[in-house]
Protein backbone atom coordinates (compact mmCIF):
# COMPACT_ATOMS: atom_id res chain seq x y z
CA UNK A 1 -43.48 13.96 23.11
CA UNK A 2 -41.60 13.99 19.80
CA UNK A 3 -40.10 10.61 19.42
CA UNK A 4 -36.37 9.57 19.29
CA UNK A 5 -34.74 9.23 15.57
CA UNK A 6 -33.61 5.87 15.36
CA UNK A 7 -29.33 5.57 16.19
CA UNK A 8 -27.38 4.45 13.34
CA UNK A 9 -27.21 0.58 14.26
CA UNK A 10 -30.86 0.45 14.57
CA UNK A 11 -31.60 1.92 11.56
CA UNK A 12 -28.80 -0.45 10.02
CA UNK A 13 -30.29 -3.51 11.71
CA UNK A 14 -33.54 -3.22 9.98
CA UNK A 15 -31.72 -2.64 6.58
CA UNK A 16 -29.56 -6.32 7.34
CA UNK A 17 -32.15 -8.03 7.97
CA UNK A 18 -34.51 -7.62 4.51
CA UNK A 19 -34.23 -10.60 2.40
CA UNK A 20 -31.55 -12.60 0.37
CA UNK A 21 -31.55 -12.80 -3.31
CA UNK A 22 -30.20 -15.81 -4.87
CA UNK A 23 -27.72 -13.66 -6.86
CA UNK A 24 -26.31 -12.49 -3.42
CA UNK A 25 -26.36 -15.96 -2.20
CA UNK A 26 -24.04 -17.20 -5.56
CA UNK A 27 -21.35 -14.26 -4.76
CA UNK A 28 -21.63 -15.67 -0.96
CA UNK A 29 -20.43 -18.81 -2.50
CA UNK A 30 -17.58 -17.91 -4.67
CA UNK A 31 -16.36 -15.66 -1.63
CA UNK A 32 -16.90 -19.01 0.48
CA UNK A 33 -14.98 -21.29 -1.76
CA UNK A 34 -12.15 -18.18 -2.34
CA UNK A 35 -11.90 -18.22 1.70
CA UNK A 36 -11.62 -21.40 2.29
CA UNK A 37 -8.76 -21.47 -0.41
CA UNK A 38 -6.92 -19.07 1.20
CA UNK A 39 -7.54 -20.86 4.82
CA UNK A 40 -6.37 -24.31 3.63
CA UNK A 41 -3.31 -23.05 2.08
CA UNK A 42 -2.03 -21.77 5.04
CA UNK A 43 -2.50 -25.17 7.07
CA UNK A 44 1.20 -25.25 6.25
CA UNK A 45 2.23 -22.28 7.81
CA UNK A 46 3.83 -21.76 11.79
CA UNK A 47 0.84 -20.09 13.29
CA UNK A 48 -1.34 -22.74 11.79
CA UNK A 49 0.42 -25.20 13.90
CA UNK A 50 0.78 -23.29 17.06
CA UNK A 51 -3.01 -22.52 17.09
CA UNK A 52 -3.82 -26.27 16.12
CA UNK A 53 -1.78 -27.36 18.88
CA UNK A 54 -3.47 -25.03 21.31
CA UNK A 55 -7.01 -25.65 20.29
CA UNK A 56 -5.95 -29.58 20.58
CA UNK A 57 -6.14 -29.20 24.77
CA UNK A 58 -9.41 -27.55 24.26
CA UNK A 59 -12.98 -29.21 24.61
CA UNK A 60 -14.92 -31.07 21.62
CA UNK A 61 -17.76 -29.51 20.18
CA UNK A 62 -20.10 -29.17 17.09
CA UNK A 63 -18.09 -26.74 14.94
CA UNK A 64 -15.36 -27.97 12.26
CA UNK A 65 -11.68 -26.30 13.15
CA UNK A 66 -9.74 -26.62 9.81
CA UNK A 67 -6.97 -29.60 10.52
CA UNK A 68 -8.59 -29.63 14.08
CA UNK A 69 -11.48 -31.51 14.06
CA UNK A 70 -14.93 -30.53 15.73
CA UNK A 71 -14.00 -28.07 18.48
CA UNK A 72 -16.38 -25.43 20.28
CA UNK A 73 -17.31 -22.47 18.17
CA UNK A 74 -14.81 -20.24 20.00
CA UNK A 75 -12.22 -22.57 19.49
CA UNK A 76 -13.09 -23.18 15.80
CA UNK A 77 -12.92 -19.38 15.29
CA UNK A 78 -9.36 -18.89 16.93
CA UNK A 79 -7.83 -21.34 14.10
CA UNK A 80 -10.93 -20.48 11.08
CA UNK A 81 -11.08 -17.06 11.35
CA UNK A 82 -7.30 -16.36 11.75
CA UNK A 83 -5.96 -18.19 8.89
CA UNK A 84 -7.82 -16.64 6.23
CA UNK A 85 -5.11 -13.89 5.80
CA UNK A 86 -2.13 -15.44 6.32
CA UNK A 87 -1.18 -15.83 2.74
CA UNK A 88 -2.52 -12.18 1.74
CA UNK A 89 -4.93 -13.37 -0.76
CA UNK A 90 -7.76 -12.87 0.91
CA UNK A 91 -10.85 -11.03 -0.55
CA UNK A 92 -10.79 -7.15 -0.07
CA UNK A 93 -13.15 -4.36 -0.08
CA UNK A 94 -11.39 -1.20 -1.27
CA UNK A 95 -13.66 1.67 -0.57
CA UNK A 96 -13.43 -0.07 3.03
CA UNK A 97 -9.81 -0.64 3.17
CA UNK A 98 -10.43 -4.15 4.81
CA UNK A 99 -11.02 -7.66 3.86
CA UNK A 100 -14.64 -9.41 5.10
CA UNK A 101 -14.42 -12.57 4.33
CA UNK A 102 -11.58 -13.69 7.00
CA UNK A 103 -13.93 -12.82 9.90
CA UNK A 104 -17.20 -13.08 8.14
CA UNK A 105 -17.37 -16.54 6.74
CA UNK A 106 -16.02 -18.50 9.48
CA UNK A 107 -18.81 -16.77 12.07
CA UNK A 108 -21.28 -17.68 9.81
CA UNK A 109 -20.05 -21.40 9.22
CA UNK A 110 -19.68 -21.69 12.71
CA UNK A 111 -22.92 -20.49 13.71
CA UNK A 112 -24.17 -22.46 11.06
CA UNK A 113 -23.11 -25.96 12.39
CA UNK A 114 -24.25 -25.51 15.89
CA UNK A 115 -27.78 -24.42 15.00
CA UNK A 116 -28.51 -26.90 12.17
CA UNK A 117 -28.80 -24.27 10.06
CA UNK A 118 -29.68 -25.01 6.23
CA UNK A 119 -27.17 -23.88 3.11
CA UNK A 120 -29.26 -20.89 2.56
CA UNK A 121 -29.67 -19.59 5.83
CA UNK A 122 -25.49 -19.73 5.97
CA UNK A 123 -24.86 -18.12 3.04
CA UNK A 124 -27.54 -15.41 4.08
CA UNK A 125 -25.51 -14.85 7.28
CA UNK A 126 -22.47 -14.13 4.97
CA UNK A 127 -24.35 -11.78 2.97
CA UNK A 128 -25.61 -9.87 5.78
CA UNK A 129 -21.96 -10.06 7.69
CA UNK A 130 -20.07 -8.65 4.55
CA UNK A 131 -22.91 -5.97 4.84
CA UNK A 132 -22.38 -4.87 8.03
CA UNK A 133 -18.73 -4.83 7.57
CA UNK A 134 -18.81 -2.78 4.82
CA UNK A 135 -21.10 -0.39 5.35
CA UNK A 136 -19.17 0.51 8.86
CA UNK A 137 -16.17 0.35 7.16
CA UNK A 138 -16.42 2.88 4.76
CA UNK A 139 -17.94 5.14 7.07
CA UNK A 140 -14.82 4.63 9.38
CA UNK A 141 -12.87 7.05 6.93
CA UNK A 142 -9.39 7.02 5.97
CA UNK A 143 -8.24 8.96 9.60
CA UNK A 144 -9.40 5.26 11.53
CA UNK A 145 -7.04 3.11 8.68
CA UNK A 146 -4.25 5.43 9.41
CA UNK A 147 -3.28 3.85 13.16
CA UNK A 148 -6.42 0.98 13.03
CA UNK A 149 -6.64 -2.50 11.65
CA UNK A 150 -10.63 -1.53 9.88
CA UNK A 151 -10.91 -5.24 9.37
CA UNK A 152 -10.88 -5.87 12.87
CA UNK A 153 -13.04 -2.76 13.79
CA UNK A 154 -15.50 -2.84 11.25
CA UNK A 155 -15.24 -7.34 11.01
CA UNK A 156 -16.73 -7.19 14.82
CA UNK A 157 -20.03 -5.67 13.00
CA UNK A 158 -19.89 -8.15 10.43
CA UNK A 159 -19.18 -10.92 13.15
CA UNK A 160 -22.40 -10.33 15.03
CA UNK A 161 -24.49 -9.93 12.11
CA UNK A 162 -23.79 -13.34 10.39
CA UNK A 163 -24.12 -14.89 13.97
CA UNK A 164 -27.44 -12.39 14.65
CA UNK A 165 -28.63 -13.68 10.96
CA UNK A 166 -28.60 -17.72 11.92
CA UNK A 167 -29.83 -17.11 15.12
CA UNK A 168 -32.83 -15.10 14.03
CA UNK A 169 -32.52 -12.39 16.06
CA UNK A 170 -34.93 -9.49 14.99
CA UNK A 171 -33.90 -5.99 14.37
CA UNK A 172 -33.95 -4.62 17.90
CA UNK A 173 -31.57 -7.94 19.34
CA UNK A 174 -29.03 -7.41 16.25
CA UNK A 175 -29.26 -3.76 17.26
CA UNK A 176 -28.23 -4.60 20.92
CA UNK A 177 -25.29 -7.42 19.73
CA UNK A 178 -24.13 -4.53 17.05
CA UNK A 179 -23.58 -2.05 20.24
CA UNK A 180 -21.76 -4.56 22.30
CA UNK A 181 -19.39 -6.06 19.29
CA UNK A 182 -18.72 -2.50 18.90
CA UNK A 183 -17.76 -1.54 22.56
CA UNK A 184 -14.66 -3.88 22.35
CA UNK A 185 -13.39 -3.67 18.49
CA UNK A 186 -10.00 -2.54 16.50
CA UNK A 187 -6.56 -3.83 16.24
CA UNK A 188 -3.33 -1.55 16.02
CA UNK A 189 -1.19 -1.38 13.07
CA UNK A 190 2.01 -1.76 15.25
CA UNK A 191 2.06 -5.27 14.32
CA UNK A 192 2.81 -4.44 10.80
CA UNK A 193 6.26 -2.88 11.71
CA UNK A 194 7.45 -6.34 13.57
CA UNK A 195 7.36 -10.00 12.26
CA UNK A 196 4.41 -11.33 13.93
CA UNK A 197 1.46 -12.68 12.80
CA UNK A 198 -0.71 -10.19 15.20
CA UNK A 199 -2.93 -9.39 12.44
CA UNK A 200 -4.29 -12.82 12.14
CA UNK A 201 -4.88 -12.65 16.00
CA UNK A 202 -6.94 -9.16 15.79
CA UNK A 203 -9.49 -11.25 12.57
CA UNK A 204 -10.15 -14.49 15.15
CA UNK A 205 -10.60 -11.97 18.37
CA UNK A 206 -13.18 -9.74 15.82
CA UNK A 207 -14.98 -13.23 14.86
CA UNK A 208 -14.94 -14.46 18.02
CA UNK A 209 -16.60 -11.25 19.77
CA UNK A 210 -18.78 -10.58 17.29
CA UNK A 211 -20.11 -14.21 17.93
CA UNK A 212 -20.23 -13.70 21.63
CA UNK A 213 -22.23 -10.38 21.39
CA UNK A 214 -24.88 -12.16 19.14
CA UNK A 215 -25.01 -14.98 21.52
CA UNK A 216 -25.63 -12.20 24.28
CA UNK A 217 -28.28 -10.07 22.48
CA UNK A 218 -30.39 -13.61 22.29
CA UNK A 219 -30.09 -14.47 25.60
CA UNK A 220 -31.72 -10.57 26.22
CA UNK A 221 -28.54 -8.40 27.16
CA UNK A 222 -28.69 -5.12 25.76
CA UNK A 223 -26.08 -3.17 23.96
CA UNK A 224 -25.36 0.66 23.66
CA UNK A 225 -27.50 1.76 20.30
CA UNK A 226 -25.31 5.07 19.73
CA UNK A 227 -21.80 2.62 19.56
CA UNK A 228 -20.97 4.56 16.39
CA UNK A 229 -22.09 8.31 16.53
CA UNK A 230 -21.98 9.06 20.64
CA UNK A 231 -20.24 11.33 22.02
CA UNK A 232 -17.98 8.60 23.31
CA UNK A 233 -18.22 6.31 20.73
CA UNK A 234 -16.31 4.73 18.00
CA UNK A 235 -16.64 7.56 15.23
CA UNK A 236 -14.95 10.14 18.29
CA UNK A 237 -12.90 7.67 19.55
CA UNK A 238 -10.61 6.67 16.25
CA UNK A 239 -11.81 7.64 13.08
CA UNK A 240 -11.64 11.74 12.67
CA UNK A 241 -12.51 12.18 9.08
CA UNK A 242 -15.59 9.34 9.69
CA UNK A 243 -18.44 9.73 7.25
CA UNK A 244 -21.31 8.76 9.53
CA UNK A 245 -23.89 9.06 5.78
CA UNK A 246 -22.15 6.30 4.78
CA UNK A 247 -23.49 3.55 7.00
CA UNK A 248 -26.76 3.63 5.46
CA UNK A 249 -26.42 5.24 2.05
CA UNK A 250 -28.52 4.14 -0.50
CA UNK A 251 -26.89 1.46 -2.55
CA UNK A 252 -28.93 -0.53 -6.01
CA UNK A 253 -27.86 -4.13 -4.68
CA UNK A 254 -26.08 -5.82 -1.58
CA UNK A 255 -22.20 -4.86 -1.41
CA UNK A 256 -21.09 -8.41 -1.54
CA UNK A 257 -21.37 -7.71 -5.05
CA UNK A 258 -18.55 -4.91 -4.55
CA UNK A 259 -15.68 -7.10 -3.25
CA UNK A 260 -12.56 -7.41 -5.02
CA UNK A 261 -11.01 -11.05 -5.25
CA UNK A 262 -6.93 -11.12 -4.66
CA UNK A 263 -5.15 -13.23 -7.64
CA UNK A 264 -1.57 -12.49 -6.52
CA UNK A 265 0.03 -13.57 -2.81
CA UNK A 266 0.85 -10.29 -1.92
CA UNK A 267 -0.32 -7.18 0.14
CA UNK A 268 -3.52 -5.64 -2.55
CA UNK A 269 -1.77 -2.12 -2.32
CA UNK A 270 0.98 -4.09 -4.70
CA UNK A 271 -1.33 -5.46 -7.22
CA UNK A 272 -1.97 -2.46 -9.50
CA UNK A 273 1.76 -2.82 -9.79
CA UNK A 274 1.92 -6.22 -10.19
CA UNK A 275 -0.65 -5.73 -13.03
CA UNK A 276 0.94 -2.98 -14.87
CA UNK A 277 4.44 -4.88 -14.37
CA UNK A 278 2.83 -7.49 -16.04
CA UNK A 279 0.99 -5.21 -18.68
CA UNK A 280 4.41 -3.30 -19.63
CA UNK A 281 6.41 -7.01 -19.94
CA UNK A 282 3.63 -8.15 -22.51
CA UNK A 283 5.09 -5.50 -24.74
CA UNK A 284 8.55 -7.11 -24.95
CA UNK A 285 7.90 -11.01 -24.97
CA UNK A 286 10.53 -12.73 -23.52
CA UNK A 287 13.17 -10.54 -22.03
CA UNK A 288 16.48 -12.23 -20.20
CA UNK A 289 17.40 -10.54 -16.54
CA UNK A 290 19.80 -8.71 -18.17
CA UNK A 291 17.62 -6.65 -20.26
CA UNK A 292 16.76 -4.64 -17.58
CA UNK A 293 18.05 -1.03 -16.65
CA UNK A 294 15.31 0.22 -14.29
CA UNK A 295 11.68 -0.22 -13.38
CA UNK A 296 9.79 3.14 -11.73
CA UNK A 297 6.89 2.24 -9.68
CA UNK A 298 4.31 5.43 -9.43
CA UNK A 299 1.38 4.12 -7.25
CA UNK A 300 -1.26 6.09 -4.44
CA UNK A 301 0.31 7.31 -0.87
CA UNK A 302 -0.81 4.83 1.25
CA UNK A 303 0.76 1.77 -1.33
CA UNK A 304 3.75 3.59 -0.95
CA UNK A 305 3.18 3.76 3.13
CA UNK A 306 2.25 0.13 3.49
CA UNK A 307 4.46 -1.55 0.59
CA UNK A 308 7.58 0.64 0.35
CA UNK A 309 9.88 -2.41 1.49
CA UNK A 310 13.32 -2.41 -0.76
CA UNK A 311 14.98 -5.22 1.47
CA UNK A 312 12.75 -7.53 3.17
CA UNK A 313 13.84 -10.32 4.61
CA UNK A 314 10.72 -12.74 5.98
CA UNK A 315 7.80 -13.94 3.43
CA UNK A 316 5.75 -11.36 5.20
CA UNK A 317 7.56 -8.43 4.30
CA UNK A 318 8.45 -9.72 1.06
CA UNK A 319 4.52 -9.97 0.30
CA UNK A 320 4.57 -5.99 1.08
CA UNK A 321 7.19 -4.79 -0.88
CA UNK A 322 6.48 -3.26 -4.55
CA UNK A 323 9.84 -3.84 -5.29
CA UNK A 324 10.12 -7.49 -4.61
CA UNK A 325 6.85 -8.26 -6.65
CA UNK A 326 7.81 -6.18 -9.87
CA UNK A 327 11.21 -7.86 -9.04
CA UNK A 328 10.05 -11.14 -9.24
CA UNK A 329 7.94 -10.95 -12.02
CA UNK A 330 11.03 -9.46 -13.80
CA UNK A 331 13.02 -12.66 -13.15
CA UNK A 332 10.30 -15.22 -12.78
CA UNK A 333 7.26 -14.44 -14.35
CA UNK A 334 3.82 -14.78 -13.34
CA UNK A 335 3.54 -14.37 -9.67
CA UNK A 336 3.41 -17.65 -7.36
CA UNK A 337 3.37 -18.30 -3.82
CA UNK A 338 6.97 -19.53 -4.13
CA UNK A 339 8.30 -16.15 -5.29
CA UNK A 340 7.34 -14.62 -1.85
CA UNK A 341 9.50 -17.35 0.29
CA UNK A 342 12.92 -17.08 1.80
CA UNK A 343 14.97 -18.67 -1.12
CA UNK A 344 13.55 -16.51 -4.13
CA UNK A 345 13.78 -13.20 -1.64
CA UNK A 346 17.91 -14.10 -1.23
CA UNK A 347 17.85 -15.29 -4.40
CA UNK A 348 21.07 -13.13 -5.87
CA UNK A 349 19.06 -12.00 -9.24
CA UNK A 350 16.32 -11.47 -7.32
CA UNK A 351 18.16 -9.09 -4.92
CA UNK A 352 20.10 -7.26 -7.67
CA UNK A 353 16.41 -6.92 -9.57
CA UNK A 354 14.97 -5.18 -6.09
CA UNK A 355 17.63 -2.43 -6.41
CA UNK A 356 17.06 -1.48 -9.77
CA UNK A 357 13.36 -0.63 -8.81
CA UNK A 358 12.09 2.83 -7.63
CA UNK A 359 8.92 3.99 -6.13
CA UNK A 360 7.21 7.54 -6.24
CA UNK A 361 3.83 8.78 -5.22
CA UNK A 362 1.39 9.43 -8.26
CA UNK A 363 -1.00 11.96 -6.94
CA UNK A 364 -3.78 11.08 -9.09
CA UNK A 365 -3.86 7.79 -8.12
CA UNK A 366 -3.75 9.03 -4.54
CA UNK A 367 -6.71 11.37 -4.90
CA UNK A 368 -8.95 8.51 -6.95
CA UNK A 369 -7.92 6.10 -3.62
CA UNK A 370 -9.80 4.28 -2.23
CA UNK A 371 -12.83 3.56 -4.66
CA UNK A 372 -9.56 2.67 -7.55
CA UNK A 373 -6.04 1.42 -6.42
CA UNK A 374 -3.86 2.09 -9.35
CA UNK A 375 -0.33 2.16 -10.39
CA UNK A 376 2.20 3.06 -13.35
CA UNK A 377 5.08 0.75 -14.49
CA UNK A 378 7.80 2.11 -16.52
CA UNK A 379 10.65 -0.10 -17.44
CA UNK A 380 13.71 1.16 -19.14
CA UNK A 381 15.68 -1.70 -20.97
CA UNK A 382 19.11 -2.13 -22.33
CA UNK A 383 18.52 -1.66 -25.81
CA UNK A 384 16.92 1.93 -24.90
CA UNK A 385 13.57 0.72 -25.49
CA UNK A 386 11.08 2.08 -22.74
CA UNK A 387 7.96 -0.16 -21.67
CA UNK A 388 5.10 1.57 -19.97
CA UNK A 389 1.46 0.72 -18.37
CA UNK A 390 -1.01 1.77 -16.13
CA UNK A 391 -3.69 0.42 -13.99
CA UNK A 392 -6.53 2.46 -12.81
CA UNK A 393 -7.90 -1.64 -11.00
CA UNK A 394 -6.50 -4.54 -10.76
CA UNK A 395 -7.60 -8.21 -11.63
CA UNK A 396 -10.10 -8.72 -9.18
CA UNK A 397 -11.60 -5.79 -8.77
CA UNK A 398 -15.60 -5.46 -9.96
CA UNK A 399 -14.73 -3.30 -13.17
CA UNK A 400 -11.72 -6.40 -13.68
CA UNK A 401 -13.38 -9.37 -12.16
CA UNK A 402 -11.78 -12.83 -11.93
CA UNK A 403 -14.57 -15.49 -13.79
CA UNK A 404 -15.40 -18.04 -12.18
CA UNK A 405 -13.12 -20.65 -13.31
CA UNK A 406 -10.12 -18.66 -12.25
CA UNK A 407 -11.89 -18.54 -8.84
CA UNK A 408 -11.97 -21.98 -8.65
CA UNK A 409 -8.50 -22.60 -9.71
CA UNK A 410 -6.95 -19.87 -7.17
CA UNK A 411 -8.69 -22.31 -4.41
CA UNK A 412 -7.69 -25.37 -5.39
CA UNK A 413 -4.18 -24.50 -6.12
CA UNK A 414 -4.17 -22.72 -2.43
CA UNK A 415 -5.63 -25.83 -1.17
CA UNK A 416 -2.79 -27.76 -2.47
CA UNK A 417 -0.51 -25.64 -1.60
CA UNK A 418 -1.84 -26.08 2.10
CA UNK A 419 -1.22 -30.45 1.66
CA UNK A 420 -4.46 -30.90 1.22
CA UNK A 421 -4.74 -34.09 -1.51
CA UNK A 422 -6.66 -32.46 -4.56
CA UNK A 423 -9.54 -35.30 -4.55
CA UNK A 424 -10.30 -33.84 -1.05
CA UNK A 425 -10.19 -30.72 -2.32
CA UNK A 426 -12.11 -31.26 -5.35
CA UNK A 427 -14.87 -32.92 -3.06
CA UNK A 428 -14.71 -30.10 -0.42
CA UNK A 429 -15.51 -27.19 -2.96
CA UNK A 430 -17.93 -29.55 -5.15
CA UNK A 431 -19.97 -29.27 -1.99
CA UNK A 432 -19.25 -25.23 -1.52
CA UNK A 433 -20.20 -24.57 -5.41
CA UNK A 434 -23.67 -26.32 -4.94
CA UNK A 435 -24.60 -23.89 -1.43
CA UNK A 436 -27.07 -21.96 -3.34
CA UNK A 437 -29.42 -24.96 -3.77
CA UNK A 438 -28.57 -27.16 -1.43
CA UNK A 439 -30.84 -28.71 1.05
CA UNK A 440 -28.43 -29.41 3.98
CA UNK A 441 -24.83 -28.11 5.05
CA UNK A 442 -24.38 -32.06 5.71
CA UNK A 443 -22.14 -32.44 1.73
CA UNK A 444 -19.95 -29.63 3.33
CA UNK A 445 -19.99 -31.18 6.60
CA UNK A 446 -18.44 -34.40 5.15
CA UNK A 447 -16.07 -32.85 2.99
CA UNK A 448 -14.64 -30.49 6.09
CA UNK A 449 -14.18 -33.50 7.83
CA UNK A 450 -12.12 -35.18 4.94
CA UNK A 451 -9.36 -32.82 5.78
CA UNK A 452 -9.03 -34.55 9.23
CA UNK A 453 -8.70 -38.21 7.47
């Protein structure tokens, strides 16, 4: 009797699971302290108080809720997991299309504190979870991103793994809690076209299945092994151009390593335009608003689908709008969380600036998307002059990377931004930046629970 070939999630499983290197475990880190950044500065922000006010009626437990204490993991992972986008800086894979560390990290932590787990052993979990996500997300295809949120599909995978990876599930359990976080996965894009903050929701529901289906697999429930190439499964289901080779093609080193970091606070379709805006103005020096006749955006289709926003009106839709971030920069400069609330969007120089920009499709950038997100800037001044750049990547990206001091900054300054004092800030990712050789999660511990004090 010949045997059966393995599905794809068991033959994925046994791939997660091979060991950590400590060069994996560093990246972990930096995408640990860049997360938490991102989570802490939106403390400030409605849906930061609406969930901290619901998960204040809920029970006590052993995980930390940011600005809510110790709460049970599920509660934890309805504030953790859905604030790590809320300010759009979030880490971001691009062959993927979706961003990891929102719904990876906060499973891991999570699962981390309730099993005593050690530094490594966490930042492991986040290896593996970014894995999983990635792998399934670039095998989703570019059909799936057109109507699906992939970070909630393909985050669900991730979810389970980092929670599969501290529990110590073997290869056949993470294959069962891969088929179940996979039965009930994805998140619609309708959100994007009203102002609500939906697409937090779908990261903290794909963080807290994902938990729940690695939670299930240990107690001995099984899961459907063909989840991703059955006939009813999730390749048939929502993704029609899915590339099925992808989830286990061979790849020299763990794709952690492949993540792009976010500098700016705006949607990453806008940052190859934000960079060549930026480029193009270095030409000039200092030029007064006036100087400016026009500023022609060329940029990749689905840029100009997601970011094509001439008048927005909230902080969300000013953060995906090309025109408001080359408008900005025009008028203020180097891009700041500031530029993307209400008074800089109405601000009247800001406004004329917007309607001076236009946007086109540049077809080679479309056709190198989505390994490269790129853009052209041309500006066309008053004194005839003409200012042009390109960007094949942005700052961030692996071929552009951000060091490691301008990591650090980005997540204090978010941190801050957030209210949180900057010696407890200091102290919290003092304790993140020493993971790697750690011998407890108890530093961390200590400096999480500084932000309740």
């Amino acid at each position: 009797m010949t045997a059966r070939a393995p599905s794809l999630t068991e033959a994925l499983a046994v791939q997660l699971l091979r060991p950590v290197d400590t060069a994996a475990r560093q990246r972990a880190a930096a995408l640990v302290a860049d997360w938490l950044g991102c989570a802490l500065g939106a403390l400030r922000s409605p849906l930061a108080g609406q969930l901290t006010a619901l998960v204040a009626t809920l029970p006590g437990g052993e995980a930390t809720a940011l600005g809510a204490g110790r709460r049970d993991p599920a509660s934890a992972l309805l504030i953790n997991a859905a604030l790590g986008n809320v300010l759009e800086m979030d880490d971001v894979h691009r062959g993927a299309i979706l961003h990891a560390g929102p719904v990876v990290i906060p499973v891991a932590l999570a699962a981390a504190e309730s099993a005593d787990a050690t530094p490594q052993q966490f930042l492991d979990a986040v290896v593996r979870g970014y894995e999983a996500t990635i792998r399934i997300g670039r095998a989703l295809g570019r059909g799936h991103y057109r109507y699906w949120h992939p970070t909630s599909t393909a985050g669900a995978f991730g979810a389970t793994t980092a929670a599969s990876s501290i529990l110590g599930l073997d290869a056949n359990a993470l294959a069962d809690a891969l088929g179940t976080a996979g039965s009930r996965t994805g998140g619609l894009w309708q959100m994007r076209h009203e102002p609500v903050p939906t697409k937090s929701i779908h990261n903290a529901e794909a963080a807290r299945s994902g938990l729940l289906a690695a939670q299930l697999a240990a107690a001995g429930l099984r899961g459907p092994r063909r989840i991703l190439e059955g006939e009813q499964g999730l390749f048939a289901a929502t993704a029609p151009d899915a590339q099925p080779e992808m989830v286990l093609a061979d790849a020299p080193d763990w794709l952690i390593h492949t993540t792009s970091l976010k500098p700016w606070p705006a949607c990453r379709h806008a940052h190859p335009a934000i960079d060549a805006m930026r480029d193009a103005l270095r030409q000039a020096g200092g030029l007064p608003v006036e100087a400016f006749v026009s500023i022609h955006v060329s940029t990749y289709a689905e840029a100009l689908r997601f970011c094509d926003r001439p008048e927005p009106t909230t902080e969300l839709e000013a953060k995906f709008s090309l025109q408001h971030a080359v408008a900005a920069i025009a008028c203020l400069g180097r891009p700041e969380l500031a530029h993307y609330l209400s008074a800089t969007i109405q601000d009247p120089a800001v406004r004329a600036m917007r309607e001076r920009v236009t946007v086109s499709e540049d077809e080679a950038a479309s056709a190198r998307f989505p390994d490269h997100y790129g853009a052209t800037v041309t500006v066309a001044l008053a004194d005839g002059r003409r200012l042009h750049a390109s960007r094949v990547d942005a700052w961030g990206d692996p071929e552009c990377p951000m060091p490691e001091a301008a990591i650090a900054s980005k997540a204090l300054a978010l941190a801050e931004w957030g209210g949180v004092s900057k010696p407890v800030a200091t102290r919290l990712f003092d304790a993140v930046r020493e993971l790697p050789t750690a011998l407890s999660l108890q530093p961390l511990q200590a400096a999480l629970a500084g932000l309740d004090a």
